[in-house]
C-alpha atoms as a PDB file:
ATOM      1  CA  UNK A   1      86.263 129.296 139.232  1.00  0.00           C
ATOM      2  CA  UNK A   2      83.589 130.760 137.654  1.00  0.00           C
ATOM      3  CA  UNK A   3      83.931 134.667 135.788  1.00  0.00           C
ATOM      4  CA  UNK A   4      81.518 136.786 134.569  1.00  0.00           C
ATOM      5  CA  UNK A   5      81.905 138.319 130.909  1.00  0.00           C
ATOM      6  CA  UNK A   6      79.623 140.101 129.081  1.00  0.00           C
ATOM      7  CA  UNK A   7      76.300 138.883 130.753  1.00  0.00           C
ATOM      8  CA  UNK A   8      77.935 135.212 130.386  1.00  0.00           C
ATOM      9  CA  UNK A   9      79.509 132.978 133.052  1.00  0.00           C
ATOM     10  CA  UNK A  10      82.683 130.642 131.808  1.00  0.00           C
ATOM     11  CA  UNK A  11      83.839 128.506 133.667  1.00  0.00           C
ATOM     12  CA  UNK A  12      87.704 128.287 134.395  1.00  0.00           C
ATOM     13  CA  UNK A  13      89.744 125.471 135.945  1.00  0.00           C
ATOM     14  CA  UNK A  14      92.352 127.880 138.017  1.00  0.00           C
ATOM     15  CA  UNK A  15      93.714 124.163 139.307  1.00  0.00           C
ATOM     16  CA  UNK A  16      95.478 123.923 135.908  1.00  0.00           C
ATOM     17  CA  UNK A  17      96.964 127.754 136.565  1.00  0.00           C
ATOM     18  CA  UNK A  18     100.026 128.441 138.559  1.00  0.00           C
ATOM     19  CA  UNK A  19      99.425 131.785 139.332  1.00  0.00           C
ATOM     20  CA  UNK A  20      96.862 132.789 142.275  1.00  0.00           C
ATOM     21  CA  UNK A  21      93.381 133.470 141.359  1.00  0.00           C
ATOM     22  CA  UNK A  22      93.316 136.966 142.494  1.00  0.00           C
ATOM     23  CA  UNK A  23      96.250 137.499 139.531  1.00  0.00           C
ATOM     24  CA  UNK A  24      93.731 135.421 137.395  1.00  0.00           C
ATOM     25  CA  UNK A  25      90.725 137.423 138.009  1.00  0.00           C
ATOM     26  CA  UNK A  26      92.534 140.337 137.781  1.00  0.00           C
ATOM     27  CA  UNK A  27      94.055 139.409 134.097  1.00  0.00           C
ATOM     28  CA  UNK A  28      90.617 138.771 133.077  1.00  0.00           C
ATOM     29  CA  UNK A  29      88.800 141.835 133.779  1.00  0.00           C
ATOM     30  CA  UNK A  30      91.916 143.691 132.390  1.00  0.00           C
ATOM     31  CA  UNK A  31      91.143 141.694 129.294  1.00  0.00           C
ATOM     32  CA  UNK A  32      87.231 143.199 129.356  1.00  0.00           C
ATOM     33  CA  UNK A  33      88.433 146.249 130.014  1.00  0.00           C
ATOM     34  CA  UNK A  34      89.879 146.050 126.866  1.00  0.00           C
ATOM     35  CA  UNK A  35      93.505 147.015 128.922  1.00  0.00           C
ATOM     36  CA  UNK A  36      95.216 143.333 128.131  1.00  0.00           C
ATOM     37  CA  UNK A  37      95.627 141.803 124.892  1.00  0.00           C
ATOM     38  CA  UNK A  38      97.195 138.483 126.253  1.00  0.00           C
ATOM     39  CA  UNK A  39      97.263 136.548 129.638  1.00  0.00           C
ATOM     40  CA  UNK A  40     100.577 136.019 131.314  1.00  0.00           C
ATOM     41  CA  UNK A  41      99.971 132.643 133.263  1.00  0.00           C
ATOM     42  CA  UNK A  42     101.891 129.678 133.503  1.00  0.00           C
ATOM     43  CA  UNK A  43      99.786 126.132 132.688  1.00  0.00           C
ATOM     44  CA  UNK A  44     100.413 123.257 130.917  1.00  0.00           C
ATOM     45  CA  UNK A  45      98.954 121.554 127.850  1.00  0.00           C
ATOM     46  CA  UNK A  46      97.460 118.262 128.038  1.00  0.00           C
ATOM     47  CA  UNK A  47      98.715 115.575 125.924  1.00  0.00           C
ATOM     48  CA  UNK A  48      97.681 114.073 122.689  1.00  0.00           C
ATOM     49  CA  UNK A  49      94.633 115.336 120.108  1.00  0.00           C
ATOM     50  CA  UNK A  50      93.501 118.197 122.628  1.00  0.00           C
ATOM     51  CA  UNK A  51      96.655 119.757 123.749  1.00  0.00           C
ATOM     52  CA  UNK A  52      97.363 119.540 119.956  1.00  0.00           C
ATOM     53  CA  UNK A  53      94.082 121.426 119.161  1.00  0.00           C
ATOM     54  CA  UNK A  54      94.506 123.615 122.256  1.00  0.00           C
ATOM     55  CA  UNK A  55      97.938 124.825 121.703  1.00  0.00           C
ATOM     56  CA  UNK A  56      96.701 125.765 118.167  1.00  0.00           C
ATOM     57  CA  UNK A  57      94.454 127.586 119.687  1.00  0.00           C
ATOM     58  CA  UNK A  58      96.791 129.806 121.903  1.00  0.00           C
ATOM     59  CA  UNK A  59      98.264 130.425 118.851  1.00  0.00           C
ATOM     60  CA  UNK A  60      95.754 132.946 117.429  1.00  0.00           C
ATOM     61  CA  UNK A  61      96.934 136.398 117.704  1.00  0.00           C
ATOM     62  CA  UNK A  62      94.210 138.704 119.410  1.00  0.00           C
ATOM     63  CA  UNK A  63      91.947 140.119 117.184  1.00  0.00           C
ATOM     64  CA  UNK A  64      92.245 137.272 114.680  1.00  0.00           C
ATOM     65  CA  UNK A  65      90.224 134.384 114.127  1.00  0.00           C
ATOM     66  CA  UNK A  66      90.260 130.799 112.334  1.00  0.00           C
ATOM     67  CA  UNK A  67      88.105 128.254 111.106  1.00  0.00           C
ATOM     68  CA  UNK A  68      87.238 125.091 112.846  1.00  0.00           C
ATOM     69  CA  UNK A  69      88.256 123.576 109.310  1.00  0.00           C
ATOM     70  CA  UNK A  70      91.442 125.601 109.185  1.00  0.00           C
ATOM     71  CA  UNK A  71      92.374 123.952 112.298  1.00  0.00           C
ATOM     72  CA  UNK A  72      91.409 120.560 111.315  1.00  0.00           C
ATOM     73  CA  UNK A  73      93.841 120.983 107.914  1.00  0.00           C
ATOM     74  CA  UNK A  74      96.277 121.396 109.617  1.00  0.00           C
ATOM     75  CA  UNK A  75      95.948 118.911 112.407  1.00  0.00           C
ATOM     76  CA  UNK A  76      94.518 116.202 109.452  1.00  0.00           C
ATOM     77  CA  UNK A  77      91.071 115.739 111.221  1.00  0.00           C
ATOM     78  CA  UNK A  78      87.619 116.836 111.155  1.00  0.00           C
ATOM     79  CA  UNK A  79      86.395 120.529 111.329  1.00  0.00           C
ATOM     80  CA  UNK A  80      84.025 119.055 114.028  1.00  0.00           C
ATOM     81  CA  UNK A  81      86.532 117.188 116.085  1.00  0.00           C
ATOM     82  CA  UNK A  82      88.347 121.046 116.239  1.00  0.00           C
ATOM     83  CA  UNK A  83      84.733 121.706 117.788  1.00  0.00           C
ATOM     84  CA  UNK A  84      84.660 119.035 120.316  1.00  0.00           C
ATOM     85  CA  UNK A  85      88.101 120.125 121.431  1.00  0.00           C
ATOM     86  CA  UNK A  86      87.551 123.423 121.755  1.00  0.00           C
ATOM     87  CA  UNK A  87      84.461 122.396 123.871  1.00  0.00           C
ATOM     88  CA  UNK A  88      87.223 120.508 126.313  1.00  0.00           C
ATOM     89  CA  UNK A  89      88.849 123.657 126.600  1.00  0.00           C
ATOM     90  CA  UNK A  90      89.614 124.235 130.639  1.00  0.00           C
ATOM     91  CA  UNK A  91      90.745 127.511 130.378  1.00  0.00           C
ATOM     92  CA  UNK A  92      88.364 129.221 128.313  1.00  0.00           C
ATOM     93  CA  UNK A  93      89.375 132.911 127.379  1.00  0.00           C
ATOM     94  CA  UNK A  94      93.113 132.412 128.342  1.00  0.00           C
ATOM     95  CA  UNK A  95      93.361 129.814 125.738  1.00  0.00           C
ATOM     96  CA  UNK A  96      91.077 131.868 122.731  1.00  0.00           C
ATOM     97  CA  UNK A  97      88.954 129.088 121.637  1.00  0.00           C
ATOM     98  CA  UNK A  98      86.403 132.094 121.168  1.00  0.00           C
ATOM     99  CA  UNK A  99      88.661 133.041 117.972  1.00  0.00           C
ATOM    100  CA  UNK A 100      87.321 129.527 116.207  1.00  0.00           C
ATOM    101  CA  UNK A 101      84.691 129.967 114.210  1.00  0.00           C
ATOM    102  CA  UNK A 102      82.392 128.506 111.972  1.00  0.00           C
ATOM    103  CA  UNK A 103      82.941 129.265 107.890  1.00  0.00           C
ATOM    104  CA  UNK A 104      79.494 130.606 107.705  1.00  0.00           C
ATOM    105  CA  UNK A 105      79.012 132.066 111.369  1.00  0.00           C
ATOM    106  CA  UNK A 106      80.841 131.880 114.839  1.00  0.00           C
ATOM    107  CA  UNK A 107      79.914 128.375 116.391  1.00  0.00           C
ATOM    108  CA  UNK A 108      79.328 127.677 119.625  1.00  0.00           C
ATOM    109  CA  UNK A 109      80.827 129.396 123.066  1.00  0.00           C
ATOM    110  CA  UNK A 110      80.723 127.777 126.719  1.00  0.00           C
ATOM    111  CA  UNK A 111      78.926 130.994 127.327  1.00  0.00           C
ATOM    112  CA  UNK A 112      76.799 131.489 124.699  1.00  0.00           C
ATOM    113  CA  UNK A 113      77.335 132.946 121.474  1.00  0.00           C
ATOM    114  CA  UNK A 114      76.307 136.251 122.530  1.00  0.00           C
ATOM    115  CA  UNK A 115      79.351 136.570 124.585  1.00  0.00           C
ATOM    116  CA  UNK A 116      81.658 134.640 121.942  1.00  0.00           C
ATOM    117  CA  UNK A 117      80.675 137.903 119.699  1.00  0.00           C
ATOM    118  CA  UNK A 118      80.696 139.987 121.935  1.00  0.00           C
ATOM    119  CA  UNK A 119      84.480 138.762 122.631  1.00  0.00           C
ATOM    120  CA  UNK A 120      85.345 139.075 119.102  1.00  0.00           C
ATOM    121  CA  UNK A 121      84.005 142.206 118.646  1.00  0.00           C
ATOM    122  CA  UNK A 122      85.950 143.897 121.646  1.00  0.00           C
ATOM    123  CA  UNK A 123      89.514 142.421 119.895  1.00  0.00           C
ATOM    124  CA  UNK A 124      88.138 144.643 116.957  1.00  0.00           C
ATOM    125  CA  UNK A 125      88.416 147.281 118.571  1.00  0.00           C
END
């Protein structure tokens, strides 16, 4: 499924989601709306180096962010292995990978870095 945030499109696999994707939409433009903080749906990791990376992910509190090389210290790999994983990320938004960033700026986004910011900016507020 595809959603629209901030001007961007990302691209969601709801296949991977138990819930329906009317309760899926619904938790994501509660999230815009700044009215949700965290998404209560059921998935499952995948196995091995991503579902490693991803869970780590998940992890991130909202409004919070870590470094692609934070990541990798603690999984012992590269900073940009973190980014290739986070680029395999199915379920964009519910699992944050929009809290990884770059040391010296935000890295990349599925949607653009516009929105990334744009994402980090509303968990500021």
């Amino acid at each position: 499924m595809i959603v629209n945030v901030f001007d961007g499109a990302l691209i969601i696999d709801e296949s991977l989601i138990e819930e329906s994707k009317d309760i899926i939409e619904r938790q994501v433009r509660e999230y815009v709306e700044g009215k949700r903080t965290c998404f209560d749906l059921s998935f499952s990791f995948p196995s091995g180096a991503l579902g490693q990376v991803l869970r780590e992910m998940n992890e991130i509190p909202y409004g919070e962010t870590k470094t692609y090389g934070e990541i990798a210290e603690k999984l012992d790999t590269a900073p940009v292995a973190i980014g290739s994983y986070c680029s395999q990320n199915s379920l964009p938004l519910i699992i944050p990978c929009h809290r990884v960033v770059g040391r010296n700026d935000i890295g990349g986004y599925q949607a653009g870095r516009e929105v990334k910011q744009k994402l980090l900016e509303l968990e500021q507020d």
